[in-house]
Protein backbone atom coordinates (compact mmCIF):
# COMPACT_ATOMS: atom_id res chain seq x y z
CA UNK A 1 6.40 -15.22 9.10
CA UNK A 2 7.45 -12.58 6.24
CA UNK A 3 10.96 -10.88 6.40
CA UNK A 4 10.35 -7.63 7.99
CA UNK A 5 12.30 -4.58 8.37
CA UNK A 6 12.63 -2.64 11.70
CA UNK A 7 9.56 -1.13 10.34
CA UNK A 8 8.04 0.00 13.74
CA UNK A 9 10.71 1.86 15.41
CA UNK A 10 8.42 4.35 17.86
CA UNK A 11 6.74 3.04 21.07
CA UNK A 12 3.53 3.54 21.40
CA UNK A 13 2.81 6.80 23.22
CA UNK A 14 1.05 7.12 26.67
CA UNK A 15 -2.21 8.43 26.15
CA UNK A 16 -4.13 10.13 29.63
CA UNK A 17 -7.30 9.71 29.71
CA UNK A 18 -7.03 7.13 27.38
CA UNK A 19 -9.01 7.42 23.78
CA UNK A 20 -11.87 6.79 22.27
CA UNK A 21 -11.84 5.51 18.35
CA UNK A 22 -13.64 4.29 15.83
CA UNK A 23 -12.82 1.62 13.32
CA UNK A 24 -13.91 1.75 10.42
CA UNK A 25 -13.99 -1.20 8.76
CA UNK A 26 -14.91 -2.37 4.86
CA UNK A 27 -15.27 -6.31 4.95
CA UNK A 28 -15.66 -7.53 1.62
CA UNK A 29 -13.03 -10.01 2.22
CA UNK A 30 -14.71 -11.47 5.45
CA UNK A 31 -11.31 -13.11 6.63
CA UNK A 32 -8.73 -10.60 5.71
CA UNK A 33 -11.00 -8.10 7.28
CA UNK A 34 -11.63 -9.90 10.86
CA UNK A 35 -7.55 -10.63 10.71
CA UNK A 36 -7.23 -6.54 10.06
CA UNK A 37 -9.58 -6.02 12.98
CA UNK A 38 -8.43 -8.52 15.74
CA UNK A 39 -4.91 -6.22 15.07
CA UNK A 40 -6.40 -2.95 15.68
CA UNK A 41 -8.09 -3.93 18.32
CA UNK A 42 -5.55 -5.22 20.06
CA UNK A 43 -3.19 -2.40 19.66
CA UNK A 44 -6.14 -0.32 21.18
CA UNK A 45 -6.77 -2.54 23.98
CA UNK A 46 -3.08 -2.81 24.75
CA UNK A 47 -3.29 0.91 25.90
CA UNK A 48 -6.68 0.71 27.52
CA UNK A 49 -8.16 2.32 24.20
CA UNK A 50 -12.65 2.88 23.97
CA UNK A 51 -13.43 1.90 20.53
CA UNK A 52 -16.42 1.12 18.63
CA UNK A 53 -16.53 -0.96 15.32
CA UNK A 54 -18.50 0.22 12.30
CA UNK A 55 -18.53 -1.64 8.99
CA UNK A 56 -19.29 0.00 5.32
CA UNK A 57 -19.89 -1.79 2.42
CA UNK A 58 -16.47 -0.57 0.82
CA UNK A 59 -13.73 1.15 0.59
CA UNK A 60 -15.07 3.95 -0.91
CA UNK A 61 -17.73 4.53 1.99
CA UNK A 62 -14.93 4.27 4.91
CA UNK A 63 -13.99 8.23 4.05
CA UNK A 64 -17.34 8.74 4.35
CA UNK A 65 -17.92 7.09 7.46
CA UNK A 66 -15.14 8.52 9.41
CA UNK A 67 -16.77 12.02 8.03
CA UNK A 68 -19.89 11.75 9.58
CA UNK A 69 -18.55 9.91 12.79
CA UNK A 70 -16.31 13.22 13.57
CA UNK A 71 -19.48 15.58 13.95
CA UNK A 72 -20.47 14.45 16.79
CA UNK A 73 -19.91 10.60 18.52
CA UNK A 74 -16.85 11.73 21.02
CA UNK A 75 -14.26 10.05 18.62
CA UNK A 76 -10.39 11.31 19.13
CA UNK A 77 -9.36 9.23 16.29
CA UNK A 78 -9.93 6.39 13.44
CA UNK A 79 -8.76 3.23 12.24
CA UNK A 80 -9.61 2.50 8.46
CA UNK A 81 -9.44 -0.92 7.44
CA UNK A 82 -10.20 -2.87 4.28
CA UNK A 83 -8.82 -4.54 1.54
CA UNK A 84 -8.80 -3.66 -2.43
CA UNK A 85 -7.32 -6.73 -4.20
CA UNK A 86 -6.42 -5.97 -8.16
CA UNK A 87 -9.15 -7.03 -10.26
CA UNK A 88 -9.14 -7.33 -14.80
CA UNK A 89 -10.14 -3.45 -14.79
CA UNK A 90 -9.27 0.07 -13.97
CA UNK A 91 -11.42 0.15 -11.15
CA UNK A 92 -9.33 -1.06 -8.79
CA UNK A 93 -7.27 2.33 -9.39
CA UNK A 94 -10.34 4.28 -8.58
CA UNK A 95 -11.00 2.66 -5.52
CA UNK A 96 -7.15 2.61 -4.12
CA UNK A 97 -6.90 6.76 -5.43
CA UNK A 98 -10.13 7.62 -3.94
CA UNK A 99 -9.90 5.71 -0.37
CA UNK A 100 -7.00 6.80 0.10
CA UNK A 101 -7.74 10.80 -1.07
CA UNK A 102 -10.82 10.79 1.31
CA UNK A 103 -8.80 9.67 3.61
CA UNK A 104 -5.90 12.27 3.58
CA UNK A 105 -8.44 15.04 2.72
CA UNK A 106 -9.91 14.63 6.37
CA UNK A 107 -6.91 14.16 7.96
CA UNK A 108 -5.27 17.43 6.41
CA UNK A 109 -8.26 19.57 5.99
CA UNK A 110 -10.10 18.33 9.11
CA UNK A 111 -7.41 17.51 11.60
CA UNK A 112 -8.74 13.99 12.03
CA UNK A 113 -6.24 11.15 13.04
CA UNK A 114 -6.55 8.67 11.25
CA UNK A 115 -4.24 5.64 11.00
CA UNK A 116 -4.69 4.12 6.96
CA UNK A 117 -5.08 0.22 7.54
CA UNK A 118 -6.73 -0.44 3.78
CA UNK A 119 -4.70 -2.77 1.56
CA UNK A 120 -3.92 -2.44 -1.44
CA UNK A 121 -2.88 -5.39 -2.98
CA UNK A 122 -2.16 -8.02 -5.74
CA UNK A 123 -3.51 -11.29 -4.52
CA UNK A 124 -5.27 -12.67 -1.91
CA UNK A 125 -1.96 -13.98 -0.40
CA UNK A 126 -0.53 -10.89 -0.39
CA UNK A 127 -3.26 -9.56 1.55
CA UNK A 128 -3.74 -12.52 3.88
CA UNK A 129 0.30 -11.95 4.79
CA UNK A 130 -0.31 -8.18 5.53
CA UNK A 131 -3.31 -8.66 7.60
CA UNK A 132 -2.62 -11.06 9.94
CA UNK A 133 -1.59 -9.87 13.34
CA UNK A 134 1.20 -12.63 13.69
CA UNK A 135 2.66 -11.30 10.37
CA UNK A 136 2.88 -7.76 8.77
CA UNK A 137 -0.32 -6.59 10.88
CA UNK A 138 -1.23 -3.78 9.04
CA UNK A 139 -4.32 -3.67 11.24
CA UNK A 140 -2.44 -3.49 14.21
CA UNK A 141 -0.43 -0.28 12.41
CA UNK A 142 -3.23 1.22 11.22
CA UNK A 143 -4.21 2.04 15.04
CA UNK A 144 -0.42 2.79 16.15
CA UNK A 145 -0.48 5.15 13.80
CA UNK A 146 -3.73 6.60 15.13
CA UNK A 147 -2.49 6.82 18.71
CA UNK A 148 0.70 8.30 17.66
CA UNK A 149 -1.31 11.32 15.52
CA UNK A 150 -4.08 11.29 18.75
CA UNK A 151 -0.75 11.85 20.95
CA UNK A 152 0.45 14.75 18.48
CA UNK A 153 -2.80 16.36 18.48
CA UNK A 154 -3.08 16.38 22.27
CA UNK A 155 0.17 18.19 22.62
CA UNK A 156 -0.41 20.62 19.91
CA UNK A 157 -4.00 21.59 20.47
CA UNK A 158 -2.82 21.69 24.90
CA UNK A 159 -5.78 19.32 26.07
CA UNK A 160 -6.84 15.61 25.63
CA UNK A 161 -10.47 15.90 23.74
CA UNK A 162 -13.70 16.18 26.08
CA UNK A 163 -14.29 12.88 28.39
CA UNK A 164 -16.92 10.61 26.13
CA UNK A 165 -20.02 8.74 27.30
CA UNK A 166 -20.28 5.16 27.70
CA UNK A 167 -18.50 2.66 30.13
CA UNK A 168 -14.97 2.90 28.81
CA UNK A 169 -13.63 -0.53 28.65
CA UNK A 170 -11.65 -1.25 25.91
CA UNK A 171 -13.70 -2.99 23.44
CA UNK A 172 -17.35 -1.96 24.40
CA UNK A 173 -20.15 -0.69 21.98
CA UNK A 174 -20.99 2.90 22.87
CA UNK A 175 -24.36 4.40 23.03
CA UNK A 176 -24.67 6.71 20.01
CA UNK A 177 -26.49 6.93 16.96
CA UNK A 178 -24.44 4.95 14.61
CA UNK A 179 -24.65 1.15 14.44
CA UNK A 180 -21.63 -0.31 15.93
CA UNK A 181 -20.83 -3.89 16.44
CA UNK A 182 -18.51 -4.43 19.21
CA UNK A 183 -15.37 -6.27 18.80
């Protein structure tokens, strides 16, 4: 296991009813991608967490995604996940600048909560170190980071978001109109 900081210094907040999220996932990199998943999802099934699992082709799209999930599908917050690994040109800038813009964009301008779980890295090591949930689990902090801003919004806005459709267990496809694949 890496050296680590005491990176992770808030518990993870009580949630009641308990949330409904989407992850949003870009797997290029197959592996790094299920490691970044099987981290998120179980940070969200730790707290009893509805979540549905959609996958884009890239980074680029997750924005996107999370966009058109919001207007409608029940979500309280998102998980993106992915991996950009440096490549011999300047589009690996674009695609780290962008993903991470759209991201922030909806976040500030929308008041989504979203926890960032996309790498951005050198190597495939690098990236196989942050994404596995015995190691850095940046998957696993991408959704912490969604509960915590799901928690925020709850107190600020006075109400936990309408009850959504569906059975509710932790883990389970939802009915809806995007294709999901459950985790």
């Amino acid at each position: 296991m890496a050296e680590q900081s005491d990176t992770d210094p808030l518990p993870l907040p009580t949630l009641d009813p308990a949330p409904k999220l989407m992850i949003v996932c870009a797997p290029f990199y197959r592996t790094i991608a299920d490691n970044l998943i099987a981290g998120a999802s179980e940070v969200l099934k730790s707290v009893g967490a509805g979540f549905d699992l959609l996958e884009v082709p890239g980074a680029l799209e997750i924005p996107t995604a999370i966009r058109i999930a919001s207007e409608g599908q029940g979500y309280e917050g998102y998980v993106a996940l992915g991996c950009i690994i440096r490549g011999e040109t300047t589009h690996y800038e674009t695609v780290c600048e962008e993903s991470a813009r759209g991201i922030t964009l909806l976040g500030v301008q929308q008041g989504l909560c979203i926890g960032n779980g996309i790498l951005t890295v050198e190597n495939a090591a690098q990236a196989n170190v942050r994404a596995d949930p015995q190691d850095h689990d940046k998957g696993g902090g991408a959704a912490k980071a969604a509960l915590h801003l799901i928690a925020l919004a709850r107190r600020v806005r006075g109400a936990p978001a309408p009850a959504f459709g569906g059975s509710g267990a932790a883990g389970t496809a939802y009915a809806g109109a995007l294709p999901t694949r459950t985790a």
